[in-house]
C-alpha atoms as a PDB file:
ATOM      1  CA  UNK A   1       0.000   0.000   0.000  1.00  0.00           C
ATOM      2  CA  UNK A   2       2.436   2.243   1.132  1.00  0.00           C
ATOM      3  CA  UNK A   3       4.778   1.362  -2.792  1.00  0.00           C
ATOM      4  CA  UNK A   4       1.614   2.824  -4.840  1.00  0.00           C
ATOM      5  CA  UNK A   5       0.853   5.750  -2.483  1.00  0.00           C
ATOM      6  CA  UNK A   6       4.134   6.484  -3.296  1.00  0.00           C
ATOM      7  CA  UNK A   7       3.995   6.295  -6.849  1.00  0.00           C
ATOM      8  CA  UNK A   8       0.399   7.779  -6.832  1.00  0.00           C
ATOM      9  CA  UNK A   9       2.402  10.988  -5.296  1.00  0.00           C
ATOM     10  CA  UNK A  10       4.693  10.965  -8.103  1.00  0.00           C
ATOM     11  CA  UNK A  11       2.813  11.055 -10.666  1.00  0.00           C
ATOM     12  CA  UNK A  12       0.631  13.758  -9.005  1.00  0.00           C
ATOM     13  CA  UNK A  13       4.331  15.774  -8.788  1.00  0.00           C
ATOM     14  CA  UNK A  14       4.668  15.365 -12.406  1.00  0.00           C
ATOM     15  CA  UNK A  15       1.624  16.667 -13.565  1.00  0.00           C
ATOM     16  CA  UNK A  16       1.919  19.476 -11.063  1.00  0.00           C
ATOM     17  CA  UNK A  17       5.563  20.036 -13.259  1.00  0.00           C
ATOM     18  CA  UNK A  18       3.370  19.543 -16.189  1.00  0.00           C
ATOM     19  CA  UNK A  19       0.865  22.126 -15.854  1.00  0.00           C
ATOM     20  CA  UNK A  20       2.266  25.088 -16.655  1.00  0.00           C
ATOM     21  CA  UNK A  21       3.520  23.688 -20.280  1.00  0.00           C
ATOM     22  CA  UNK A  22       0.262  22.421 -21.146  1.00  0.00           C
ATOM     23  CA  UNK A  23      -1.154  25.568 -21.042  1.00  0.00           C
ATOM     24  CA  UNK A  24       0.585  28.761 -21.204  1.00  0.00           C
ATOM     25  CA  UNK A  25       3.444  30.408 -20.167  1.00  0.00           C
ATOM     26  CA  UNK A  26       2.972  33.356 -17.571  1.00  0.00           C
ATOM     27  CA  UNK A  27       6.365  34.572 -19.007  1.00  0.00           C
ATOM     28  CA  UNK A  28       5.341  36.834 -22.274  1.00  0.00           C
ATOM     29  CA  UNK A  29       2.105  34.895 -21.984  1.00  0.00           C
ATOM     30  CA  UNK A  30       3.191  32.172 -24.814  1.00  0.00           C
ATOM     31  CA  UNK A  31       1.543  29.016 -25.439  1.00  0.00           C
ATOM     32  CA  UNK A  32       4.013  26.118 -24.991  1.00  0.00           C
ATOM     33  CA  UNK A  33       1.967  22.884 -25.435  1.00  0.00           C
ATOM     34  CA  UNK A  34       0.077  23.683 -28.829  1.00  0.00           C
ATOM     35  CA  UNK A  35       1.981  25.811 -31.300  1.00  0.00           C
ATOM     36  CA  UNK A  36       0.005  28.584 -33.167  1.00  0.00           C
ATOM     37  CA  UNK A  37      -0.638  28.639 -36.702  1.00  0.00           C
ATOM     38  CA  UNK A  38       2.775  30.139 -38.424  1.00  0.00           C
ATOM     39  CA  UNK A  39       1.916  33.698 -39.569  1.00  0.00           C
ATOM     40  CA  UNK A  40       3.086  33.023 -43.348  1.00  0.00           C
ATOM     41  CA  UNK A  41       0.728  30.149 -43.789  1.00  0.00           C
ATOM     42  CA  UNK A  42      -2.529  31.822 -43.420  1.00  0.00           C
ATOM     43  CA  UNK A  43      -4.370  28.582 -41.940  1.00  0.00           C
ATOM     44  CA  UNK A  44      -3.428  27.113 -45.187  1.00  0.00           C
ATOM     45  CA  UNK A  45      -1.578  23.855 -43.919  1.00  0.00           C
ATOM     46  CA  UNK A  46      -4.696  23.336 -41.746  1.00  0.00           C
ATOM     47  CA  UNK A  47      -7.171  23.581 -44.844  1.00  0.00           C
ATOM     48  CA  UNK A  48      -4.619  21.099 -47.207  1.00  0.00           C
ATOM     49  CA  UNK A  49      -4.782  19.004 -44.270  1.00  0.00           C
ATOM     50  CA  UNK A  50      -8.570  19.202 -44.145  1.00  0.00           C
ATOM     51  CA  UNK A  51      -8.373  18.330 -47.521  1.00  0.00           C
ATOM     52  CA  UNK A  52      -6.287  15.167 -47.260  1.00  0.00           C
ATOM     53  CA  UNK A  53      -8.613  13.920 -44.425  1.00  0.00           C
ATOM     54  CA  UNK A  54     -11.569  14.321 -46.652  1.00  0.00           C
ATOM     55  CA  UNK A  55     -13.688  16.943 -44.081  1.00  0.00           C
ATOM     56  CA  UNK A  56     -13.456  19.430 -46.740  1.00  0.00           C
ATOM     57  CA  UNK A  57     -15.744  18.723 -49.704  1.00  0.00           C
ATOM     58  CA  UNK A  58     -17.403  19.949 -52.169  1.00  0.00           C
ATOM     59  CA  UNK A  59     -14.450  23.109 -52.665  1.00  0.00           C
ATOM     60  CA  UNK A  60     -14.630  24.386 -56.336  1.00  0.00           C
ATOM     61  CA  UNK A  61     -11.228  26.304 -56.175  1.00  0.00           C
ATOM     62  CA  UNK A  62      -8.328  26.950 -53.625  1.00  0.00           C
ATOM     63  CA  UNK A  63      -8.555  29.563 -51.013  1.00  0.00           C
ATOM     64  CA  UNK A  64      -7.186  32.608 -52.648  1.00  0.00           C
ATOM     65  CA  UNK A  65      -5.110  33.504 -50.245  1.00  0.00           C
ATOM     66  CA  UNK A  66      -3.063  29.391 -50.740  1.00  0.00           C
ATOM     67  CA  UNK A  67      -2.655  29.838 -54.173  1.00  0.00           C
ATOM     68  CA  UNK A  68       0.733  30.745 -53.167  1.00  0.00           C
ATOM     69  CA  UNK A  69       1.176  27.881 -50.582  1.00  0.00           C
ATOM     70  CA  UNK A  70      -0.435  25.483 -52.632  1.00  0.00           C
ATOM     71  CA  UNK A  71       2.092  26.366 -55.279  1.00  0.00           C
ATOM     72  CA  UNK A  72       4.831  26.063 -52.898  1.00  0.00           C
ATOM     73  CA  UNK A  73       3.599  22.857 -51.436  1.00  0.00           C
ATOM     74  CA  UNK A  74       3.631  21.134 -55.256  1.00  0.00           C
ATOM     75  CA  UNK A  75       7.024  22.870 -56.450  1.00  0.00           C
ATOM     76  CA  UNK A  76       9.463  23.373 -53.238  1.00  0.00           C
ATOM     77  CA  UNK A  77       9.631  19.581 -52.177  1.00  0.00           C
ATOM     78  CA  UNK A  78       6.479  18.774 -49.584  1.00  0.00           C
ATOM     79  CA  UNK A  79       4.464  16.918 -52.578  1.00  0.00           C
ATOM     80  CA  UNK A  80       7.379  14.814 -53.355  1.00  0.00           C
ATOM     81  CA  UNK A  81       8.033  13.983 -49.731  1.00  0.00           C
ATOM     82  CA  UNK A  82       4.523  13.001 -49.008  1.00  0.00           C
ATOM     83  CA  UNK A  83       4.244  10.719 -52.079  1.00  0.00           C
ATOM     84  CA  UNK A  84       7.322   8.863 -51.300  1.00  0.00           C
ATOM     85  CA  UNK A  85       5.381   8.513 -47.986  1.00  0.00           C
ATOM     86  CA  UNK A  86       2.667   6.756 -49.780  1.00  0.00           C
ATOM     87  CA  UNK A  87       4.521   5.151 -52.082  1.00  0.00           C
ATOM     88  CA  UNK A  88       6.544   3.486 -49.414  1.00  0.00           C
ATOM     89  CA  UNK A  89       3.099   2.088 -47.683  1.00  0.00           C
ATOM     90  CA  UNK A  90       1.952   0.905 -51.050  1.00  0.00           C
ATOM     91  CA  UNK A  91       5.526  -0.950 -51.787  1.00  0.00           C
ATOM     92  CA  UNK A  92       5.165  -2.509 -48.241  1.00  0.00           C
ATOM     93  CA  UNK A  93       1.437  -3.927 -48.998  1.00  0.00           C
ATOM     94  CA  UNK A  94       2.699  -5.072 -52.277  1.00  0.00           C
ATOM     95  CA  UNK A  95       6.008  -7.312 -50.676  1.00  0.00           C
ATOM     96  CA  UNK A  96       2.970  -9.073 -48.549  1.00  0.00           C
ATOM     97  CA  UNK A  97       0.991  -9.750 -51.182  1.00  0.00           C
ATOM     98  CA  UNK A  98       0.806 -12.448 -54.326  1.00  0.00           C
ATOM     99  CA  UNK A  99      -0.559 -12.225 -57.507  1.00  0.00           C
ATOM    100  CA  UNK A 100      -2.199 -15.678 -58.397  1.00  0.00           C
ATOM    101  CA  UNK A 101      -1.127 -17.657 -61.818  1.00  0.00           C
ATOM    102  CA  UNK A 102      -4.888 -17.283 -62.552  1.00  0.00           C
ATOM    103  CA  UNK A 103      -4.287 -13.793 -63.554  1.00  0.00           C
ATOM    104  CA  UNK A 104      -7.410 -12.157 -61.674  1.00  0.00           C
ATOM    105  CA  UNK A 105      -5.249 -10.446 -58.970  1.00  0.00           C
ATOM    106  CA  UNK A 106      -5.866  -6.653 -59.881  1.00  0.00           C
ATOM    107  CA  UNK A 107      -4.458  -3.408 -58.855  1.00  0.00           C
ATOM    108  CA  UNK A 108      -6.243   0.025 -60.329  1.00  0.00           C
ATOM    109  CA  UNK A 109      -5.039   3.204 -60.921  1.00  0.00           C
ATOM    110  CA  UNK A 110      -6.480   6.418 -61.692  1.00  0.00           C
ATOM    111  CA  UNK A 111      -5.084   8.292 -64.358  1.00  0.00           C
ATOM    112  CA  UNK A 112      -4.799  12.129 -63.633  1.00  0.00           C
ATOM    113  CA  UNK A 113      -2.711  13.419 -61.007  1.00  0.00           C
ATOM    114  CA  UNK A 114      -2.175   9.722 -60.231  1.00  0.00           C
ATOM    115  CA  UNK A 115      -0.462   8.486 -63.185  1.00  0.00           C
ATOM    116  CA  UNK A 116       0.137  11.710 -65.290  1.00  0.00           C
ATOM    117  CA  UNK A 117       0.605  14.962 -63.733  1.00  0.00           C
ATOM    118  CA  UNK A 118      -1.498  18.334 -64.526  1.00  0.00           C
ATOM    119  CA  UNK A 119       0.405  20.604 -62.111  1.00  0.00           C
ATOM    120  CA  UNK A 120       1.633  22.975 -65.051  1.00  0.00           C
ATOM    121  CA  UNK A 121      -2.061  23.047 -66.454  1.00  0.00           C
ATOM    122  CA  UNK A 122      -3.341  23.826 -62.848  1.00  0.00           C
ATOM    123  CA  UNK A 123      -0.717  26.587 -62.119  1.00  0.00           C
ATOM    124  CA  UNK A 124      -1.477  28.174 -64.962  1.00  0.00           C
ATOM    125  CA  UNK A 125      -4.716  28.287 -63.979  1.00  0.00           C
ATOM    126  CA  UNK A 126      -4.337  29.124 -60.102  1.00  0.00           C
ATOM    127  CA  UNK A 127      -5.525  25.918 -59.181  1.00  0.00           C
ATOM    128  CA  UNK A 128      -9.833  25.169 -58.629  1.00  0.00           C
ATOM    129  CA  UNK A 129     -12.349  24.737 -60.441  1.00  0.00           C
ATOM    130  CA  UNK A 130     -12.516  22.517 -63.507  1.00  0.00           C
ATOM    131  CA  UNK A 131     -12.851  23.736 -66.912  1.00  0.00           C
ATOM    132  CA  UNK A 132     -13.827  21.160 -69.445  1.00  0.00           C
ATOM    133  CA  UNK A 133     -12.857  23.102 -72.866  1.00  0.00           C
ATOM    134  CA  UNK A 134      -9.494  24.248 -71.750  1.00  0.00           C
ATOM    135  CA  UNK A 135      -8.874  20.684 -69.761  1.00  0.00           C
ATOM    136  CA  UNK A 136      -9.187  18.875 -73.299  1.00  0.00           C
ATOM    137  CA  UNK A 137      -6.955  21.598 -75.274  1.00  0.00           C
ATOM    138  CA  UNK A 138      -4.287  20.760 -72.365  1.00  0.00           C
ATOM    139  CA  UNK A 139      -4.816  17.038 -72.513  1.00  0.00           C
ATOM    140  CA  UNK A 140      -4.876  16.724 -76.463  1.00  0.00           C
ATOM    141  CA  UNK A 141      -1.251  18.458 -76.107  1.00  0.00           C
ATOM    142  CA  UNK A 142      -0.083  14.556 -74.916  1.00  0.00           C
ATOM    143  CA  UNK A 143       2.348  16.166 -72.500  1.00  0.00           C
ATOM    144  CA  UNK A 144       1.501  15.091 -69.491  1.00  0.00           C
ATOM    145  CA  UNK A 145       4.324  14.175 -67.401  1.00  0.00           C
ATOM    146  CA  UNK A 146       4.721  10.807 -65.454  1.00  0.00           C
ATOM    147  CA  UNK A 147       4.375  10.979 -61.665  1.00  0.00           C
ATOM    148  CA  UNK A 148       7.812   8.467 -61.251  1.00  0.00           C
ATOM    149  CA  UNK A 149       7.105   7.190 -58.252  1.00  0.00           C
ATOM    150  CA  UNK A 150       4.119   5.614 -59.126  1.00  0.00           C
ATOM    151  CA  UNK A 151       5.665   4.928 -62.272  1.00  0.00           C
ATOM    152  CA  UNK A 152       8.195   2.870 -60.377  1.00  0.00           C
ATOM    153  CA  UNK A 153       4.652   1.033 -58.458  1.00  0.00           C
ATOM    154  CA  UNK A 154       2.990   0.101 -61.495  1.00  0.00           C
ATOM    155  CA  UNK A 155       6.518  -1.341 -62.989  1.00  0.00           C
ATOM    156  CA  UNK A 156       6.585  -3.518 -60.185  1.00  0.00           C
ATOM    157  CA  UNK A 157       3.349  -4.584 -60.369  1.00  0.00           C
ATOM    158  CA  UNK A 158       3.158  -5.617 -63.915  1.00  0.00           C
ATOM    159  CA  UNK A 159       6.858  -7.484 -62.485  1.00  0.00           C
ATOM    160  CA  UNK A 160       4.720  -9.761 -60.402  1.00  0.00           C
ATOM    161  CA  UNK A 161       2.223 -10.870 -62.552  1.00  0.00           C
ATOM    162  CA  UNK A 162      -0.148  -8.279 -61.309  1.00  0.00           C
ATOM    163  CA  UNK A 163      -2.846  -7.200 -63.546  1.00  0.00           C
ATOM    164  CA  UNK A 164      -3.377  -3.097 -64.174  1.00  0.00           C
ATOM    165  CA  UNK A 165      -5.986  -1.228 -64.958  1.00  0.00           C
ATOM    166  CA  UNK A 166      -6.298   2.381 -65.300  1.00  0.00           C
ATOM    167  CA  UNK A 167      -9.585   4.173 -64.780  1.00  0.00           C
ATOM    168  CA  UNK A 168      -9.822   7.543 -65.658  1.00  0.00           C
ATOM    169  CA  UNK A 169     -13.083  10.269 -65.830  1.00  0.00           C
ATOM    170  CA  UNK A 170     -11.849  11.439 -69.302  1.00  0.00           C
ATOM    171  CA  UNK A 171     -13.970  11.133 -72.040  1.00  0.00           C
ATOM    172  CA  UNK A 172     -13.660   8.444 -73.928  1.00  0.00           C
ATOM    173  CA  UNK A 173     -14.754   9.670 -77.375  1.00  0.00           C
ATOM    174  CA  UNK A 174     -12.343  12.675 -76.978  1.00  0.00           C
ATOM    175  CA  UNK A 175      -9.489  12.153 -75.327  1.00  0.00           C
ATOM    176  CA  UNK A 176      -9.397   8.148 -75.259  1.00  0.00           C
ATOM    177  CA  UNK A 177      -6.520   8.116 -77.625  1.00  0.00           C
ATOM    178  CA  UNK A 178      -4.137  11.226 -77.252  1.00  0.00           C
ATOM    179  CA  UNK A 179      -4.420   9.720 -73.385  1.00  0.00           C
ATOM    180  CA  UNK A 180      -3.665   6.095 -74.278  1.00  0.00           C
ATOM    181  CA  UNK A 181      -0.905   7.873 -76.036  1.00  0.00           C
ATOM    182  CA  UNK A 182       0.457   9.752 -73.341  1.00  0.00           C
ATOM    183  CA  UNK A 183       0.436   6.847 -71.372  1.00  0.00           C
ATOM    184  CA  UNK A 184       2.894   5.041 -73.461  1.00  0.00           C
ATOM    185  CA  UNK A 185       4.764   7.597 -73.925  1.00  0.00           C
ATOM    186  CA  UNK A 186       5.645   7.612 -70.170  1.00  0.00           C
ATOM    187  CA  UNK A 187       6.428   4.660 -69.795  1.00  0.00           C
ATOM    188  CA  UNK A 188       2.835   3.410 -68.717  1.00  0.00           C
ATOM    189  CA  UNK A 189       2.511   0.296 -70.911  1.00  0.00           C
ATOM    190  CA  UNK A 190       1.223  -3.279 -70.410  1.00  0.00           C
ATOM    191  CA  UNK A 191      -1.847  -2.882 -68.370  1.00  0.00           C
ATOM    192  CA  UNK A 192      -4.945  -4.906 -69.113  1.00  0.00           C
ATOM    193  CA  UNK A 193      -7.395  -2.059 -70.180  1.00  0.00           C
ATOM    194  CA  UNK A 194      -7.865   1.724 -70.034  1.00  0.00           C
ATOM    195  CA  UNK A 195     -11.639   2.223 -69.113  1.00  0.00           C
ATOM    196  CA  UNK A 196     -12.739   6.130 -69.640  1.00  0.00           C
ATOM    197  CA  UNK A 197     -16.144   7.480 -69.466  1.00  0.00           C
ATOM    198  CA  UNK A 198     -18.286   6.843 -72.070  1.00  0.00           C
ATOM    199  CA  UNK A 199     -21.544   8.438 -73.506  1.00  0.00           C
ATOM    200  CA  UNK A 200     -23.745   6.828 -70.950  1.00  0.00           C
ATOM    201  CA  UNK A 201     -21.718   7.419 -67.880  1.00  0.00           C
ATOM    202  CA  UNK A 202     -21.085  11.556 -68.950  1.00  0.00           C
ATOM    203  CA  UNK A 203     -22.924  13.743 -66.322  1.00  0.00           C
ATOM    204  CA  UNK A 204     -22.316  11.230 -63.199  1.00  0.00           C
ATOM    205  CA  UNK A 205     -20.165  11.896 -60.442  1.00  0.00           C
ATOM    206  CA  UNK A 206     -16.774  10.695 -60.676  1.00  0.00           C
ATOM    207  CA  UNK A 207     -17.195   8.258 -57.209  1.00  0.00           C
ATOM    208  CA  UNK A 208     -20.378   6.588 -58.791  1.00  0.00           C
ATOM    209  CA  UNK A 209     -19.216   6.024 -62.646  1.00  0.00           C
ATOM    210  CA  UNK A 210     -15.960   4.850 -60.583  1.00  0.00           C
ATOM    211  CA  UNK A 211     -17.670   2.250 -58.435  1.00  0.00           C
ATOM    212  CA  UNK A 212     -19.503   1.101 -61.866  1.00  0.00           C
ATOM    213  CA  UNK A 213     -16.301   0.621 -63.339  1.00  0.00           C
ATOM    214  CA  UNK A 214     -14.483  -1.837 -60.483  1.00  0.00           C
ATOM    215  CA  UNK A 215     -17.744  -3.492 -59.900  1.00  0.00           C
ATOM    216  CA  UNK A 216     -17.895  -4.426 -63.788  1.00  0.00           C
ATOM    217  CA  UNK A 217     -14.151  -5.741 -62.879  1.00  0.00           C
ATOM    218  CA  UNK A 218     -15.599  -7.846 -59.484  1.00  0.00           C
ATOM    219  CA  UNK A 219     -18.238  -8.981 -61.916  1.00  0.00           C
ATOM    220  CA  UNK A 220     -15.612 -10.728 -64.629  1.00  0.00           C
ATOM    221  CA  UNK A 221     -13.816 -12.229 -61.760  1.00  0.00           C
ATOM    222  CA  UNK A 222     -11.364  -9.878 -60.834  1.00  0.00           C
ATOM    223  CA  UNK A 223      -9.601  -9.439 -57.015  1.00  0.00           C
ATOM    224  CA  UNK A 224      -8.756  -5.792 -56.288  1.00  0.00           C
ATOM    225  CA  UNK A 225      -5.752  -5.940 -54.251  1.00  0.00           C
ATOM    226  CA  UNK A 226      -4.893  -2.475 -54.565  1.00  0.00           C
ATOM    227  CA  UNK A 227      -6.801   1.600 -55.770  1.00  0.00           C
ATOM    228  CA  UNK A 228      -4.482   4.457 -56.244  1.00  0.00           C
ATOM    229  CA  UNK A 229      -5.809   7.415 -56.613  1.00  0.00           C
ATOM    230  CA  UNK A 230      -5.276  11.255 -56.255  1.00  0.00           C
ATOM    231  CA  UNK A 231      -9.367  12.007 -55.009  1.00  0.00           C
ATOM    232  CA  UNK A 232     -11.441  10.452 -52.287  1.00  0.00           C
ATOM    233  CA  UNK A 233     -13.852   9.491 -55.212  1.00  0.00           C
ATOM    234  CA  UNK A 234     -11.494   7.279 -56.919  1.00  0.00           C
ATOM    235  CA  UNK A 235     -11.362   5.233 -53.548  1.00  0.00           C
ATOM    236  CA  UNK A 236     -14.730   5.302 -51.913  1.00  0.00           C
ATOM    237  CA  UNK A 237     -17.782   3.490 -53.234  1.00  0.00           C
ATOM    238  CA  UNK A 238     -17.980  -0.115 -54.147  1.00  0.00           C
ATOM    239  CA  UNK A 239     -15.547  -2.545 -54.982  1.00  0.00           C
ATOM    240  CA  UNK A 240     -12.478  -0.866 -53.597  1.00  0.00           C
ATOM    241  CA  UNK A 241     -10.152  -3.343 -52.857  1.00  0.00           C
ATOM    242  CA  UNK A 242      -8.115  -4.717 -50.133  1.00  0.00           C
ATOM    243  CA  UNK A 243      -6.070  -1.477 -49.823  1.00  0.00           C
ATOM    244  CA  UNK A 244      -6.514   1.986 -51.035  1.00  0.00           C
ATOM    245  CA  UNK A 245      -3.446   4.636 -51.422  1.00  0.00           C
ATOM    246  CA  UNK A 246      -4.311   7.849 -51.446  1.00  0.00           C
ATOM    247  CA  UNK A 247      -1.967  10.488 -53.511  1.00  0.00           C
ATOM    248  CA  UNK A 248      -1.913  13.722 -52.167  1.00  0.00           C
ATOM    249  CA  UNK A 249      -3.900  16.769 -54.209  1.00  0.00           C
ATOM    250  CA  UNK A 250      -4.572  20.217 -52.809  1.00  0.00           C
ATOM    251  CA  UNK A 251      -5.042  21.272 -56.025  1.00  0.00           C
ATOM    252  CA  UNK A 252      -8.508  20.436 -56.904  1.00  0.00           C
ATOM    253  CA  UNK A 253     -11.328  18.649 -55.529  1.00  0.00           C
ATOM    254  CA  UNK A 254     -13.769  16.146 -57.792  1.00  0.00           C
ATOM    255  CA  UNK A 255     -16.801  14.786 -56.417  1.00  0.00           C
END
């Protein structure tokens, strides 16, 4: 009895030690526990992170005042971090996993901002909302640059025995082969099937004509191991798989 008295009394010590940190500092008054926001962000780091996490929805373009972090947060090293980040979790998943000689063990990937990048077209454009005529003239251009380390995923995949698809919201009729195209080009080759939108899926949100896709996989037999995407839509739904991998994008939000 007398042992945990004792340690009851130290821990109440330590807390008593604790107190002043956990709230503020009499000394200049300065919070010590919970750092402020840093004046040069504007709250933007907590809004990208509110992004990430999903609780922001429905945004058609980026706070005007985080254009300028948003910029620096794709250009100045961040983005790349972070996607190494998730690149390493989705490397990890696939060293567990099998694909089966039966050849229905499937991984799928979106296409924009997963695969290909856009982050010159959205600069340009301050980031936001989505503009279907000038999207198509920048997507026709087949320039498009890789994202590498997902490059470097899919490569492995197709390595063991996995089989690829790549699902994309593009039209079909009018960008089907410029992408397909671009893909190559990239170094994206091999994959079972490039499924775009087509006339009866155009005016449906990306998450349901999404979900209609994978199920239509499910259907013909397929295992979804793995979804990478850049959007919460290309990982919600049905059919998701076993894992989803979610690439980071403060640049625009798709429903």
């Amino acid at each position: 009895m007398g042992s945990r008295t004792l340690a009851l009394g130290h821990q109440l010590f330590m807390l008593l030690l604790l107190l002043p940190r956990l709230f503020v500092n009499p000394v200049g008054a300065r919070q010590c526990f919970w750092p402020g926001p840093s004046p040069e962000d504007a709250g933007c780091l907590s809004w990208r992170v509110m992004v990430e996490a999903n609780n922001a929805r429905g945004w058609r373009t980026v706070p005007s005042q985080c254009v300028g972090y948003v910029t620096g947060y794709m250009t100045r090293g961040q983005y790349l971090r972070d996607l190494a980040g998730v690149m390493e979790h989705a490397s990890a998943y696939v060293d567990e996993v099998a694909a089966d000689a039966d050849g229905l063990d499937a991984w799928v990937f979106d296409v924009d901002d997963t695969c290909l990048s856009n982050l010159f077209y959205y600069e340009a454009k301050q980031f936001g909302a989505y503009d279907p005529l000038a999207f198509k003239d920048w997507a026709s251009k087949r320039s498009c640059p890789a994202i590498l380390p997902v490059l470097q995923l899919f490569t492995t995949l197709m390595d063991k025995g996995f089989t690829v698809f790549l699902l994309s919201g593009r039209d079909e009729e009018s960008l089907g082969s410029c992408t397909a195209e671009n893909l190559e080009a990239e170094g994206f080759s091999g994959y079972e099937r490039l499924m775009m939108r087509t006339p009866e899926y155009r005016g449906q949100s990306s998450s349901l004509f999404k979900s209609a896709m994978r199920q239509q996989l499910v259907d013909a037999g397929y295992r979804i191991r793995g979804n990478v995407g850049d959007q919460w839509s290309d990982l919600q739904g049905d059919c998701v798989g076993d894992r989803v991998f979610k690439i980071p994008n403060p640049m625009y939000f798709v429903p």
